[in-house]
Protein backbone atom coordinates (compact mmCIF):
# COMPACT_ATOMS: atom_id res chain seq x y z
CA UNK A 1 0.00 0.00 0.00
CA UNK A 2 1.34 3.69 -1.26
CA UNK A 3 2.29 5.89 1.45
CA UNK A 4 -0.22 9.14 1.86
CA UNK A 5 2.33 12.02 0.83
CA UNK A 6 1.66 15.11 3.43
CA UNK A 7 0.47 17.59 2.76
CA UNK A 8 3.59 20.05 4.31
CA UNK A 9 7.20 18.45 4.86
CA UNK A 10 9.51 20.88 6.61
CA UNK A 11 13.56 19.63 6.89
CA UNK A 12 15.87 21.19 9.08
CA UNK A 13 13.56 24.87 8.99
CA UNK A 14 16.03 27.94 10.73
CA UNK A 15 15.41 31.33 11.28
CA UNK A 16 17.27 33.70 12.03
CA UNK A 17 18.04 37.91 12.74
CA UNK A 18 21.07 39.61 12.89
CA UNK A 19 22.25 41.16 16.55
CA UNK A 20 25.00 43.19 17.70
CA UNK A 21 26.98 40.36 18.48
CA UNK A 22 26.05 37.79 15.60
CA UNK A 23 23.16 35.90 14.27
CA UNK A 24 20.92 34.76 16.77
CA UNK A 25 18.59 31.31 15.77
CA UNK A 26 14.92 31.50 16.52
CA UNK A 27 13.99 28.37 14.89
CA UNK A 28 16.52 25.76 15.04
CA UNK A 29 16.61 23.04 12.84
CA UNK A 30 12.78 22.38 12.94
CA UNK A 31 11.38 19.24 11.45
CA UNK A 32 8.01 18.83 10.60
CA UNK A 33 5.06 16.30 8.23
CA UNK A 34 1.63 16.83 8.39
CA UNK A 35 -1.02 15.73 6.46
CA UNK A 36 -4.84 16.35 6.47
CA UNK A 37 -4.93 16.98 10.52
CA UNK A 38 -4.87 19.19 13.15
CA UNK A 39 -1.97 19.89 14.71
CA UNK A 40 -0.81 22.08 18.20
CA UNK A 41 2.06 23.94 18.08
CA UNK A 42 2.64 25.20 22.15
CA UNK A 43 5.63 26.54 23.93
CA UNK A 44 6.28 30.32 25.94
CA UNK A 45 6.19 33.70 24.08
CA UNK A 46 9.68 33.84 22.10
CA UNK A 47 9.79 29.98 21.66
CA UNK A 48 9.49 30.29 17.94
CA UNK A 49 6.39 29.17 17.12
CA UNK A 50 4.62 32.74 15.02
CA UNK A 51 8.14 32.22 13.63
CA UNK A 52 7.45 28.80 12.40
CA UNK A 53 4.27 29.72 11.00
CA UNK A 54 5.38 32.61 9.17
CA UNK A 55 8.74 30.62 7.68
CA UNK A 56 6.31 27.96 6.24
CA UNK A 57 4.68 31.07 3.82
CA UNK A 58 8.10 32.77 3.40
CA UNK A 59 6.67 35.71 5.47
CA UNK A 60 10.26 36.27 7.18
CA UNK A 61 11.38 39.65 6.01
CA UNK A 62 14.79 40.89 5.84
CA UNK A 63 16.42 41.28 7.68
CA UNK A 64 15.92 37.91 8.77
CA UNK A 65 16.86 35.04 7.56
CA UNK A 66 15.15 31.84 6.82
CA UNK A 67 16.61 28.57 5.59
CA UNK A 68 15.46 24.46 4.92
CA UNK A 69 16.95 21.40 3.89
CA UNK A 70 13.31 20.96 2.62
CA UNK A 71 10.52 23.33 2.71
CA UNK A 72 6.96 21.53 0.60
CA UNK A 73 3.82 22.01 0.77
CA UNK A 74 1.72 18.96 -1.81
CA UNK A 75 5.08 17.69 -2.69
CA UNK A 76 5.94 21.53 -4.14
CA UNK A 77 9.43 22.89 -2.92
CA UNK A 78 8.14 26.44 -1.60
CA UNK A 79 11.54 27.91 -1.35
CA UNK A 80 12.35 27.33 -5.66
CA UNK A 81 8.95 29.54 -6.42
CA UNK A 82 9.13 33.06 -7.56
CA UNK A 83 7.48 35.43 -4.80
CA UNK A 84 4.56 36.30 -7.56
CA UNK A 85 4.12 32.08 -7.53
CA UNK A 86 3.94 32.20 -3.29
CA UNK A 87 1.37 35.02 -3.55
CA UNK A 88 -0.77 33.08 -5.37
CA UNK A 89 -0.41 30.03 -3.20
CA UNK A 90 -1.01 31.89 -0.20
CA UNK A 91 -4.87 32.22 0.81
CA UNK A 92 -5.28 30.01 -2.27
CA UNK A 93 -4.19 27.22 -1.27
CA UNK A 94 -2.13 27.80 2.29
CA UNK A 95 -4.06 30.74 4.92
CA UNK A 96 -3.48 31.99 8.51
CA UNK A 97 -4.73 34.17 10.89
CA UNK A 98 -2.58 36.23 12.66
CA UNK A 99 -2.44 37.35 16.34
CA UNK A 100 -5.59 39.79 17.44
CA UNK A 101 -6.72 39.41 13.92
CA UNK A 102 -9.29 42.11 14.17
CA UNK A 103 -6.64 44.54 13.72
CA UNK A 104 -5.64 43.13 10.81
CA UNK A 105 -8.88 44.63 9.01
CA UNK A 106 -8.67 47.83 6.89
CA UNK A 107 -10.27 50.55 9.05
CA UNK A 108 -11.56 52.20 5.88
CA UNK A 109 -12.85 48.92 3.67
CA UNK A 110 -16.64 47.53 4.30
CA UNK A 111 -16.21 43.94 5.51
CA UNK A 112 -17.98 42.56 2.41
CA UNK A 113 -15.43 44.11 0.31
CA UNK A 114 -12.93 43.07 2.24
CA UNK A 115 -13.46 39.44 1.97
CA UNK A 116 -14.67 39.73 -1.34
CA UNK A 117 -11.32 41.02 -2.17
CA UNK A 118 -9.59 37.92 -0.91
CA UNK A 119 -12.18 35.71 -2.98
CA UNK A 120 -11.32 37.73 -6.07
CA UNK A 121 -7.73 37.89 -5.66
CA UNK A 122 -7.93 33.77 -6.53
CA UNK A 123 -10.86 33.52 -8.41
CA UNK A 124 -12.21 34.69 -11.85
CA UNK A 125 -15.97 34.95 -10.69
CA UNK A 126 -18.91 36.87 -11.61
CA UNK A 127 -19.95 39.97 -9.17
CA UNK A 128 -23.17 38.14 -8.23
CA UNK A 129 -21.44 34.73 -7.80
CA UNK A 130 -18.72 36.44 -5.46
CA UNK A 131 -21.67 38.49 -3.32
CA UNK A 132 -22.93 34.85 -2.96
CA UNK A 133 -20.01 33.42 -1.71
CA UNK A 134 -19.26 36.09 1.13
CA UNK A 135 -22.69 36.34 2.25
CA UNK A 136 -22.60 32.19 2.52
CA UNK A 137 -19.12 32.54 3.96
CA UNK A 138 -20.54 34.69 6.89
CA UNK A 139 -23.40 32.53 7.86
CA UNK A 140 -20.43 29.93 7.74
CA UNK A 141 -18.90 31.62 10.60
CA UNK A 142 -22.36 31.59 12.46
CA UNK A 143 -22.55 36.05 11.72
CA UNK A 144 -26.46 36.87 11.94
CA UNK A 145 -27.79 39.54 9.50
CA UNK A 146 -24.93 38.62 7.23
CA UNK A 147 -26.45 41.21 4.18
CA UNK A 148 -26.09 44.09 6.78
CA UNK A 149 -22.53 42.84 8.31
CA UNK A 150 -20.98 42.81 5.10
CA UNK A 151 -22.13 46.51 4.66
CA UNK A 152 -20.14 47.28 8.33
CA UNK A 153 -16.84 48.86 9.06
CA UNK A 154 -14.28 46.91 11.29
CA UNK A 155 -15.12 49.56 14.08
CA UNK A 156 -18.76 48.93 13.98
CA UNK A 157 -18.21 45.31 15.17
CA UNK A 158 -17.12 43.96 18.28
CA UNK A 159 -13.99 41.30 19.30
CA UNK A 160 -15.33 38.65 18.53
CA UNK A 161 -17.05 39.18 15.40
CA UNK A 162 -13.76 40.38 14.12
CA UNK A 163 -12.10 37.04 14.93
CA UNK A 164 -14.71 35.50 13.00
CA UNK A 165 -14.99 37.66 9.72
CA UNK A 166 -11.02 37.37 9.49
CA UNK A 167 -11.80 33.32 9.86
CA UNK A 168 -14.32 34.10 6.64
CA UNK A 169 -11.57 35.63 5.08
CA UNK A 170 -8.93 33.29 5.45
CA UNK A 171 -11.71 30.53 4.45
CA UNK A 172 -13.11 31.76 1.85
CA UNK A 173 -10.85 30.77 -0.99
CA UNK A 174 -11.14 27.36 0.74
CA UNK A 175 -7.66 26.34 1.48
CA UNK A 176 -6.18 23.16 1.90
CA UNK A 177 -4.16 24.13 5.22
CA UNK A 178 -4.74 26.89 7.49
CA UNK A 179 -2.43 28.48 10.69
CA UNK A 180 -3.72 29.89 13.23
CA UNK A 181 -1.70 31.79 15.15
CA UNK A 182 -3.22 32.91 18.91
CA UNK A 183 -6.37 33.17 16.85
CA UNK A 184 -8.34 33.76 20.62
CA UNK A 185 -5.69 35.80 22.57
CA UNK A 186 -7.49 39.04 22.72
CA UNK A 187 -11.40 37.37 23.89
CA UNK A 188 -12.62 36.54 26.77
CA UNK A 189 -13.14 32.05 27.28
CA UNK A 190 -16.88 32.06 26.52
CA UNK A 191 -15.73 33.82 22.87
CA UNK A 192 -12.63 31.82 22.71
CA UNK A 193 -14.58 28.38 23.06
CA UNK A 194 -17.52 29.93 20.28
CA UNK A 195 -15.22 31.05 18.04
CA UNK A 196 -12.49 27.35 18.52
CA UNK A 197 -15.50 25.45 17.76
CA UNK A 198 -16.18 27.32 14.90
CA UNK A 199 -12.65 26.78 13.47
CA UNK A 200 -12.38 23.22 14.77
CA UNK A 201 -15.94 22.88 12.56
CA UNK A 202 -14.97 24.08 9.53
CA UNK A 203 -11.45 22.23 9.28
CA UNK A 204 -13.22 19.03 9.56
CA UNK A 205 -15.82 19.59 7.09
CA UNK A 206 -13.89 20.91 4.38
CA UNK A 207 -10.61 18.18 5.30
CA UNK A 208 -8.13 20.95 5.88
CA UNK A 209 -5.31 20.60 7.90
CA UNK A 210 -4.65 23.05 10.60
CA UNK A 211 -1.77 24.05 12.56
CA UNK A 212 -2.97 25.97 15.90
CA UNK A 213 -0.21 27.94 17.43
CA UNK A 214 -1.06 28.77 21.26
CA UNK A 215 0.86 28.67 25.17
CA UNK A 216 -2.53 27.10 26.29
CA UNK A 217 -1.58 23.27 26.33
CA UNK A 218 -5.06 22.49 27.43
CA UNK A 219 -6.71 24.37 24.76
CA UNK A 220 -4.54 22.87 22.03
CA UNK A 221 -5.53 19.25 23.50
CA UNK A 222 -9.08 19.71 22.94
CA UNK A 223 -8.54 20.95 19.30
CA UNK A 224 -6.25 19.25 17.90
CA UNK A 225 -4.85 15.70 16.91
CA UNK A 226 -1.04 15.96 17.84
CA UNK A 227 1.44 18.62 20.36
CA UNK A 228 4.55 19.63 19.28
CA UNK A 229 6.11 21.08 22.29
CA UNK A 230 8.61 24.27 21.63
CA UNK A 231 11.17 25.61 23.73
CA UNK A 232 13.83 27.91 22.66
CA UNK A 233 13.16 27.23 19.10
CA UNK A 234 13.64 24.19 19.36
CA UNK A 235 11.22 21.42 19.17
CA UNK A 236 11.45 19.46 22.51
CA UNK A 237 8.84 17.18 22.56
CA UNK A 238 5.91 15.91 19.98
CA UNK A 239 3.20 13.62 21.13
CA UNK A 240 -0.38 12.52 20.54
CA UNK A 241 -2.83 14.97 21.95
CA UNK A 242 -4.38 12.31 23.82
CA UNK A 243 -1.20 11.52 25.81
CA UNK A 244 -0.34 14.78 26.87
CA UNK A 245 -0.63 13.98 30.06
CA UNK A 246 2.10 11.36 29.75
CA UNK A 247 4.86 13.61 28.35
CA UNK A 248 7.93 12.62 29.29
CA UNK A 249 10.47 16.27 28.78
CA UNK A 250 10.89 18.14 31.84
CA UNK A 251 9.91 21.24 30.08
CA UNK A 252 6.40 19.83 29.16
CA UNK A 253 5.95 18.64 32.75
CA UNK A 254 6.71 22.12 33.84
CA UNK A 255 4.27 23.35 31.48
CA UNK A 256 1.51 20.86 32.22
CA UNK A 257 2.43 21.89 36.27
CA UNK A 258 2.31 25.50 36.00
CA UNK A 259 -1.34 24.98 35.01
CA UNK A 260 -3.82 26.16 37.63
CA UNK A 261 -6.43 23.79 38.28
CA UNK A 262 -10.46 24.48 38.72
CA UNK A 263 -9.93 22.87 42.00
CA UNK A 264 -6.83 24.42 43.04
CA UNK A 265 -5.13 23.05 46.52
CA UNK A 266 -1.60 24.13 46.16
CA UNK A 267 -0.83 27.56 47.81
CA UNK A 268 1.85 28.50 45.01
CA UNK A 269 2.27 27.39 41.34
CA UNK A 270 5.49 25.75 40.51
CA UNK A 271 7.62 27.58 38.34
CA UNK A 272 9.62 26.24 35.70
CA UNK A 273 12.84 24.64 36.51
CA UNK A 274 15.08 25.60 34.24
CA UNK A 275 18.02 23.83 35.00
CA UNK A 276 16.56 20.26 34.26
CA UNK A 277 17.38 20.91 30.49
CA UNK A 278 19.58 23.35 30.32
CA UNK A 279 17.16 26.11 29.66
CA UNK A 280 17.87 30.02 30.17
């Protein structure tokens, strides 16, 4: 029986920015196959994971530095196209949704045109057909009153409704992987949950693959399929998200510790111990 080829193979991904005193590494040596699942990427601000996301669509700017033994997404080797080539590809084909996406709207575009713009920018399609596909898109994302929405500014709407029109957006050309990138930072947990649900929802009906990057190990558990633990840019530990509870690296157990608890006995929260690994 043939092999399933994944859908993203990344070999020996680093990135890296120049300092005072040399290059320093962000992402060191990263390794990484996925296929049509969902998959947690979770580790401390500054462990490298946005990083990772963005070197997978060639978003690191100069004067950073990004480099792979192998970088392929459906068996194409991202790092031979022509930056016109990678604009096409991404929202086509590869989305994500950045940090407190909200802000990531044009202050001065209605929201309608705004998605419609990142329909049309990979689709020849009629006026009517693409006025269709944004007003479906927004029910999609569970938006009453869609017609009237799409006529909004981003100011006219609150958090959460942002989160989920740039969701529409990043759906709409129906992609075949999507990163999500502290999609939920800036919401409260009763929005977070709505608006995970609603990702988690759509990735399964349309047979995407997803990569969630968060610091909430618990969150990513319920979500996704597998945990790729960073630390230091450096993946340290990658696991089923079922067995989280069983991880083995010090780091993860510090993680999983530093957790509070509904039920919490302890007085104090262990801190991470550093020293176990050799972390700074």
């Amino acid at each position: 029986m043939t092999a399933t080829k994944p859908l993203l193979d990344v070999e020996n991904l680093r990135v890296s920015f120049p300092t005072p005193t040399g290059p320093v590494e962000v992402v060191k040596g990263l390794n990484l196959s996925l296929g049509r699942e969902r998959l947690g990427i979770v580790g401390e601000s500054g462990s490298g994971k946005s990083m990772t996301g963005r070197a997978i669509l060639r978003l690191i700017r100069k004067p950073g530095k990004m480099t792979a033994d192998r970088l392929a997404f459906d068996g194409v080797e991202l790092q031979g196209l022509s930056e016109r080539k990678m604009r096409d590809l991404r929202g086509a084909r590869i989305s994500m949704i950045m940090q407190d996406p909200k802000f990531s709207l044009n202050p001065v575009m209605t929201i309608g045109y705004q998605i419609a713009e990142a329909l049309k920018a990979h689709e020849n399609l009629s006026r009517r057909d693409v006025q269709a596909r944004v007003i479906e898109m927004l029910q999609a994302v569970r938006i009453n009153d869609p017609e009237q929405v799409a006529q909004m500014y981003p100011h006219q709407v609150s958090g959460g409704m942002g989160q989920r029109i740039m969701i529409a957006m990043m759906l709409i050309p129906r992609p075949d992987l999507l990163i999500a990138d502290e999609p939920t930072s800036a919401l409260d947990v009763s929005v977070q949950g709505q608006v995970l649900d609603l990702i988690d929802e759509l990735v399964r009906e349309k047979g995407m693959g997803l990569i969630l990057i968060s610091h909430d190990l618990n969150l990513v558990a319920r979500y996704c399929d597998r945990i790729m633990v960073m630390h230091a840019g450096q993946v340290v530990e990658t696991c089923a998200a079922k067995d989280l509870h069983k991880a083995q690296h010090p780091y993860t157990r510090g993680l999983l510790a530093a957790v509070p608890q509904m039920k919490e006995t302890r007085e104090v929260l262990p801190v991470l111990d550093r020293s176990q690994w050799g972390g700074t």
